[in-house]
PDB file of N, CA and C in Angstrom:
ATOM      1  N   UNK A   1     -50.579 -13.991 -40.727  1.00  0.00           N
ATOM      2  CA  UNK A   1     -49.829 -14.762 -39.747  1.00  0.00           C
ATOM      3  C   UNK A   1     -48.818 -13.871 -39.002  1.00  0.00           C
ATOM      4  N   UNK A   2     -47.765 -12.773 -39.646  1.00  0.00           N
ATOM      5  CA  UNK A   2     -46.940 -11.925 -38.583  1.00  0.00           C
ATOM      6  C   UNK A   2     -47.761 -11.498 -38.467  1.00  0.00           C
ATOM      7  N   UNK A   3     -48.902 -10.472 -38.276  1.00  0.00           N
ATOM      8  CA  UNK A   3     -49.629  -9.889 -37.104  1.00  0.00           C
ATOM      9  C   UNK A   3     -50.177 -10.307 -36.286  1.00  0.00           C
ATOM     10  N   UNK A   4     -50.417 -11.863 -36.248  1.00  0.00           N
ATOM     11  CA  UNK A   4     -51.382 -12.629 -34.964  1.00  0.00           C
ATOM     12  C   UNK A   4     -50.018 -12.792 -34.552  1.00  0.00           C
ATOM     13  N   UNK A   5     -48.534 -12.890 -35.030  1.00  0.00           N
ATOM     14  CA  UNK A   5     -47.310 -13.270 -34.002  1.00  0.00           C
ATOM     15  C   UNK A   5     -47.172 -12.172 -33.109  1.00  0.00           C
ATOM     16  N   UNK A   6     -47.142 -11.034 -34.022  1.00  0.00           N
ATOM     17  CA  UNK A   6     -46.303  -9.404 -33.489  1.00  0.00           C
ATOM     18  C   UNK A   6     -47.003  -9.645 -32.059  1.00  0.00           C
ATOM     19  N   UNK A   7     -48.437  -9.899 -32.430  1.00  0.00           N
ATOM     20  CA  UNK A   7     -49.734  -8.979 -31.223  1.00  0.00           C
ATOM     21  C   UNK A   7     -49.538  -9.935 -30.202  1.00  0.00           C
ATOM     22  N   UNK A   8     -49.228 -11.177 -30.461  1.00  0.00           N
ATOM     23  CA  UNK A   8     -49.000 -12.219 -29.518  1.00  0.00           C
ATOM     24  C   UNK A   8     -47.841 -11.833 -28.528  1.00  0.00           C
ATOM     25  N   UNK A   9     -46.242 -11.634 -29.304  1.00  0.00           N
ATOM     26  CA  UNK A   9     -45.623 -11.007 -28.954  1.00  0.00           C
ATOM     27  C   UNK A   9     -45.314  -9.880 -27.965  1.00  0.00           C
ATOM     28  N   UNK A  10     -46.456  -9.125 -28.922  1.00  0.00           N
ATOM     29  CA  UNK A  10     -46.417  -7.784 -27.899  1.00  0.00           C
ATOM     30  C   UNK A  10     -47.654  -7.669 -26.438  1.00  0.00           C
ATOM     31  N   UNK A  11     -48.732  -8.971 -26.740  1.00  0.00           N
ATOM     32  CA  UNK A  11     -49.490  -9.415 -25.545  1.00  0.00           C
ATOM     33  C   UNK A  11     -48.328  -9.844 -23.966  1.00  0.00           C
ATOM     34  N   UNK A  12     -47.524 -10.932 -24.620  1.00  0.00           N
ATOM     35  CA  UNK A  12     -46.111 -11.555 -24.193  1.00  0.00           C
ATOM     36  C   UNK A  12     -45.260 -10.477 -23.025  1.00  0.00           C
ATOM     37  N   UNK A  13     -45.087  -9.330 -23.850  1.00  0.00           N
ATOM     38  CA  UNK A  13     -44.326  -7.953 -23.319  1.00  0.00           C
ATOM     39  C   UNK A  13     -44.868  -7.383 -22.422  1.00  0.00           C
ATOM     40  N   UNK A  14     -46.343  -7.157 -22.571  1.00  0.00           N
ATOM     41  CA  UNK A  14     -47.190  -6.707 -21.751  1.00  0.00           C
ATOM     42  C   UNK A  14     -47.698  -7.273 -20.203  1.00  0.00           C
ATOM     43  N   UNK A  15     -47.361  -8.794 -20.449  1.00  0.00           N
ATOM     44  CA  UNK A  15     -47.747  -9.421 -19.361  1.00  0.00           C
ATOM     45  C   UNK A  15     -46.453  -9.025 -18.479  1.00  0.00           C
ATOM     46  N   UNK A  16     -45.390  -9.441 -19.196  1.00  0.00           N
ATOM     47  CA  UNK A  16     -43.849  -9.313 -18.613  1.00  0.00           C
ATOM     48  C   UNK A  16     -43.842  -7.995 -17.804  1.00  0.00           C
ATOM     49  N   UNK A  17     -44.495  -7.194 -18.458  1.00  0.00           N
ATOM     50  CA  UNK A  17     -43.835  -5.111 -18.193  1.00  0.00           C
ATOM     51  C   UNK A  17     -45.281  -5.326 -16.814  1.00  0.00           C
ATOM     52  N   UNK A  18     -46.416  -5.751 -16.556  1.00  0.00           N
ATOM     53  CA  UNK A  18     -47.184  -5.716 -15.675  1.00  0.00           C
ATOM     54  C   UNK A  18     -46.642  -6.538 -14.537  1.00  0.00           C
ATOM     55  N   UNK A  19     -46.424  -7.829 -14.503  1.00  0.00           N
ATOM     56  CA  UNK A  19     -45.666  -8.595 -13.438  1.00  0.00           C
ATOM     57  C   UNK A  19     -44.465  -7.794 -12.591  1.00  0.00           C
ATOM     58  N   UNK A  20     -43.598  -7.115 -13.695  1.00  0.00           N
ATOM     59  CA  UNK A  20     -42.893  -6.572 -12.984  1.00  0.00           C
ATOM     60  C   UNK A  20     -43.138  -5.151 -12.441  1.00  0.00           C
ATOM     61  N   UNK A  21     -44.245  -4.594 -12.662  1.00  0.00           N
ATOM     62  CA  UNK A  21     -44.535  -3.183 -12.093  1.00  0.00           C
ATOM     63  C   UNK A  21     -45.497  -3.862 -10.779  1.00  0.00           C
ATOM     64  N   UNK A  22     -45.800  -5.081 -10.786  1.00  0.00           N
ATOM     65  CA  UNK A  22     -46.358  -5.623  -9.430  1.00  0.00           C
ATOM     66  C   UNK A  22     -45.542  -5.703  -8.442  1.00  0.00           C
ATOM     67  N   UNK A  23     -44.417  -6.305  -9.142  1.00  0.00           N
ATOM     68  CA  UNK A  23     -43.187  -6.813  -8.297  1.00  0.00           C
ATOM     69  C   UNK A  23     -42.563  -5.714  -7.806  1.00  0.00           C
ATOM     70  N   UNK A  24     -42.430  -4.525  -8.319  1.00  0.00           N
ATOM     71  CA  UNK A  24     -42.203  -3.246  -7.895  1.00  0.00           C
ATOM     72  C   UNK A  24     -42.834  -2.530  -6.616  1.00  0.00           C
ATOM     73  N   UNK A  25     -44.239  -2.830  -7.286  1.00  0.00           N
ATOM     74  CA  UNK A  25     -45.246  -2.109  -6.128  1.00  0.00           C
ATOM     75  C   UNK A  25     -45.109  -3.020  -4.947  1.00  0.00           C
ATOM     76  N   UNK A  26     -44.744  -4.052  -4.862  1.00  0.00           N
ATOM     77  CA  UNK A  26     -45.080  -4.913  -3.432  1.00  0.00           C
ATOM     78  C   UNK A  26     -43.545  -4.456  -2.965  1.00  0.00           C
ATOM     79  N   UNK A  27     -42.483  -4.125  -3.458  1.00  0.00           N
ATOM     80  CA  UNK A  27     -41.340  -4.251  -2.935  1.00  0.00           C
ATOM     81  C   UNK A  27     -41.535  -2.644  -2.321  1.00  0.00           C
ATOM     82  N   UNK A  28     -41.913  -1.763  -2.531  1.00  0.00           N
ATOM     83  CA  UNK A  28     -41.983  -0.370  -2.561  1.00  0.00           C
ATOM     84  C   UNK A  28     -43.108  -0.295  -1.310  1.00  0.00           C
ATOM     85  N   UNK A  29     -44.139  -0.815  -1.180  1.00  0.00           N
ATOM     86  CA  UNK A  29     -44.898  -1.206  -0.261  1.00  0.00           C
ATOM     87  C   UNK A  29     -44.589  -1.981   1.118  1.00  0.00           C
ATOM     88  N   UNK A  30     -43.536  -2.848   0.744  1.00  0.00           N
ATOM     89  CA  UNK A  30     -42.814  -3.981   1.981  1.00  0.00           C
ATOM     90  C   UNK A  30     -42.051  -2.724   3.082  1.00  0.00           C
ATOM     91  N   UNK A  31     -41.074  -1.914   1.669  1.00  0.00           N
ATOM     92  CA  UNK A  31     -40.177  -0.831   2.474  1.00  0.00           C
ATOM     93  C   UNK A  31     -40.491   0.000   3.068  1.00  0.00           C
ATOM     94  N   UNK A  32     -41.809   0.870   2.499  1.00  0.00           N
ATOM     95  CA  UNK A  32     -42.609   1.323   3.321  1.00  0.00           C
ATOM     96  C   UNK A  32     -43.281   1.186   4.783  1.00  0.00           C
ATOM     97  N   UNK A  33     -43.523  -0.392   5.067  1.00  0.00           N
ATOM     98  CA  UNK A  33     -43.550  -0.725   6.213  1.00  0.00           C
ATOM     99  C   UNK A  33     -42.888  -0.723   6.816  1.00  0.00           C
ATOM    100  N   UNK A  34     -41.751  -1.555   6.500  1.00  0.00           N
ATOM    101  CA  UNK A  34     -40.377  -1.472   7.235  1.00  0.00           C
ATOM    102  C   UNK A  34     -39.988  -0.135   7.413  1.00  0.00           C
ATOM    103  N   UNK A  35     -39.933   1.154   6.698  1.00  0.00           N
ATOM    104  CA  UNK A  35     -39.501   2.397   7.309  1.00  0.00           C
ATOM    105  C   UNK A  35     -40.829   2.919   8.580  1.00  0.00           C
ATOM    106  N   UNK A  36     -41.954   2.109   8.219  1.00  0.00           N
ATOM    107  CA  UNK A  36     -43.090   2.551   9.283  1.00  0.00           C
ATOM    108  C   UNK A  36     -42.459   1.715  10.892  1.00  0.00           C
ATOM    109  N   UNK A  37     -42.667   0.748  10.746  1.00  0.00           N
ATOM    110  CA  UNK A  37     -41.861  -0.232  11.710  1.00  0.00           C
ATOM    111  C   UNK A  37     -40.778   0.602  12.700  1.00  0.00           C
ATOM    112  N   UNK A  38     -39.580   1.081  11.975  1.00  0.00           N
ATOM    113  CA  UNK A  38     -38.369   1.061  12.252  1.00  0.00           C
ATOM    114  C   UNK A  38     -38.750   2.697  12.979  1.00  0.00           C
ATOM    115  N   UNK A  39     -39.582   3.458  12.209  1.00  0.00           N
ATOM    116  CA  UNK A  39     -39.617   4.920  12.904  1.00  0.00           C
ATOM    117  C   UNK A  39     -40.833   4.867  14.256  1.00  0.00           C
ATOM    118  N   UNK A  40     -40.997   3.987  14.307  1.00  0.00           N
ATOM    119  CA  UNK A  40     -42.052   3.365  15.040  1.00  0.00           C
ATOM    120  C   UNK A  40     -41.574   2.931  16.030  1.00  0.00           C
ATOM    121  N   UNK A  41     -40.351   2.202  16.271  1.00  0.00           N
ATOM    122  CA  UNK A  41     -39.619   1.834  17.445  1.00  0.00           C
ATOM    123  C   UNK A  41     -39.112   3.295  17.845  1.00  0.00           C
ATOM    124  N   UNK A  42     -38.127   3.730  17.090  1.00  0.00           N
ATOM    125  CA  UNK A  42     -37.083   4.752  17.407  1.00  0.00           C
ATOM    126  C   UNK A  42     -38.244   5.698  18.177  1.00  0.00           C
ATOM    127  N   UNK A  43     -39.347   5.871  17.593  1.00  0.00           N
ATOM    128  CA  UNK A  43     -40.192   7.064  19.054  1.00  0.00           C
ATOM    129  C   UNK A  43     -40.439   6.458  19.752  1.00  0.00           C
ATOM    130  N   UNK A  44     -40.728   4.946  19.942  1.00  0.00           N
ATOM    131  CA  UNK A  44     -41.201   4.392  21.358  1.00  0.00           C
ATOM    132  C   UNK A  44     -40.019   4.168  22.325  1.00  0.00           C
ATOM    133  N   UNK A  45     -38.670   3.839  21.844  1.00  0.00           N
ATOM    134  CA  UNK A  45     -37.664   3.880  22.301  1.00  0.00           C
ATOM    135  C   UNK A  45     -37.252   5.636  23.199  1.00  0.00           C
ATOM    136  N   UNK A  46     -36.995   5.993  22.495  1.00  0.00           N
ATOM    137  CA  UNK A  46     -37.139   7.815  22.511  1.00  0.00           C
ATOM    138  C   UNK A  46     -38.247   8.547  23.408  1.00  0.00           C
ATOM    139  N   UNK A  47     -39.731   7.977  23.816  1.00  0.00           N
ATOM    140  CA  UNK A  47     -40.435   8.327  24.602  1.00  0.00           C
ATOM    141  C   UNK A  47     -40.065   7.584  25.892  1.00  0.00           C
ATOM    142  N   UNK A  48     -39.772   6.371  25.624  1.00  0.00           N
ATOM    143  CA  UNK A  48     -39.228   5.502  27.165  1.00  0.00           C
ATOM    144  C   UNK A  48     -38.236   6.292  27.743  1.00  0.00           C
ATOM    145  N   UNK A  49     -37.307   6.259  27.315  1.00  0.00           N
ATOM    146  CA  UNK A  49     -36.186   7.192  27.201  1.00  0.00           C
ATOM    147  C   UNK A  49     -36.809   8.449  27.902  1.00  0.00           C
ATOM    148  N   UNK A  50     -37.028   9.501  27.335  1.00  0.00           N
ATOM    149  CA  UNK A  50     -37.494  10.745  28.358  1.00  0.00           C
ATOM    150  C   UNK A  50     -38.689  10.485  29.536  1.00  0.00           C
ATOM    151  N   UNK A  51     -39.565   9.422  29.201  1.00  0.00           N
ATOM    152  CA  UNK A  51     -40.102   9.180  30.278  1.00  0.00           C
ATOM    153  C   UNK A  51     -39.122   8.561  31.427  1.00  0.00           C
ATOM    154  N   UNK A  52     -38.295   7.820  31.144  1.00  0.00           N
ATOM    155  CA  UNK A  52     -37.422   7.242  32.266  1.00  0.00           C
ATOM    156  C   UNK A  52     -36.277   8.124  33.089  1.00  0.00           C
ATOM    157  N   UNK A  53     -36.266   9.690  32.540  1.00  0.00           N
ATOM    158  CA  UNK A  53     -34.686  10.563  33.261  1.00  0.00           C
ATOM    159  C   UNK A  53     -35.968  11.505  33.723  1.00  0.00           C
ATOM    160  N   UNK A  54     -37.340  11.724  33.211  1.00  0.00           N
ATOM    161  CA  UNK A  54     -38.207  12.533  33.860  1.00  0.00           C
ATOM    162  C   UNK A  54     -37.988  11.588  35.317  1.00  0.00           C
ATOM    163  N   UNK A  55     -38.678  10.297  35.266  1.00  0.00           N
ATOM    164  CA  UNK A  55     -38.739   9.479  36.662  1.00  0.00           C
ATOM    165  C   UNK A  55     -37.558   9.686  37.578  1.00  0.00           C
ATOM    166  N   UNK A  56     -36.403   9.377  37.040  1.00  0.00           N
ATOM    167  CA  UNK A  56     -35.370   9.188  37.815  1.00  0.00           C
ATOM    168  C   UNK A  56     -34.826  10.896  38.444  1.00  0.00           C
ATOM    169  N   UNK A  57     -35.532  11.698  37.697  1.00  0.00           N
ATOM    170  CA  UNK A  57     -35.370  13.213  38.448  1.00  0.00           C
ATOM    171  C   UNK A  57     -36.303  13.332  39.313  1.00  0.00           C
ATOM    172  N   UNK A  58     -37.309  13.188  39.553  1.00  0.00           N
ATOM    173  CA  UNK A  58     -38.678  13.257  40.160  1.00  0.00           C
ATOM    174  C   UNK A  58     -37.714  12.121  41.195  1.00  0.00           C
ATOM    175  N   UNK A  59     -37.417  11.141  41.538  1.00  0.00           N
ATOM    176  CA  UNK A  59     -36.915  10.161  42.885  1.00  0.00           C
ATOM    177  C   UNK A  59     -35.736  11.027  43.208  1.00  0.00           C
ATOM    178  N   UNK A  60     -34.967  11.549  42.505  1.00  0.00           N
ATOM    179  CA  UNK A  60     -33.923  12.536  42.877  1.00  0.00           C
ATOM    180  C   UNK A  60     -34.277  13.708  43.701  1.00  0.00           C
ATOM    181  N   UNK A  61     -36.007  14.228  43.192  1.00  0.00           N
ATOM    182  CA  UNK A  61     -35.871  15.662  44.022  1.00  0.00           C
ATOM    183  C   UNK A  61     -36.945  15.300  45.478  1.00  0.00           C
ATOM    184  N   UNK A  62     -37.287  13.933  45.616  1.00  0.00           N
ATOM    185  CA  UNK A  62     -38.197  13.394  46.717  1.00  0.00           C
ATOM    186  C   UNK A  62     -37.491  13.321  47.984  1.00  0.00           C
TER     187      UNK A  62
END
């Protein structure tokens, strides 16, 4: 009888220690996007940006 508890027990632990290495990986995965996202604007921002003082020099030297 304690070894069908322990193993039960330690089945118990196992589920617990996996749920949370899921919960890990999706959170680690979310941030990942979000740093994809966010560096993702900042160059499209940043290419508008030099594309727009290229333009406005080019009407300057016309």
């Amino acid at each position: 009888m304690d070894n069908e508890k322990t193993i039960e027990e330690i089945q118990q632990r196992l589920t617990k220690i996996e749920e949370t290495l899921s919960k890990i990986q999706a959170q680690n995965h979310s941030r990942i996007n979000w740093r994809v996202v966010i560096a993702t604007l900042i160059v499209s921002i940043g290419t508008a940006y030099i594309l727009l003082i290229i333009y406005i020099y080019f009407l300057q030297n016309v």
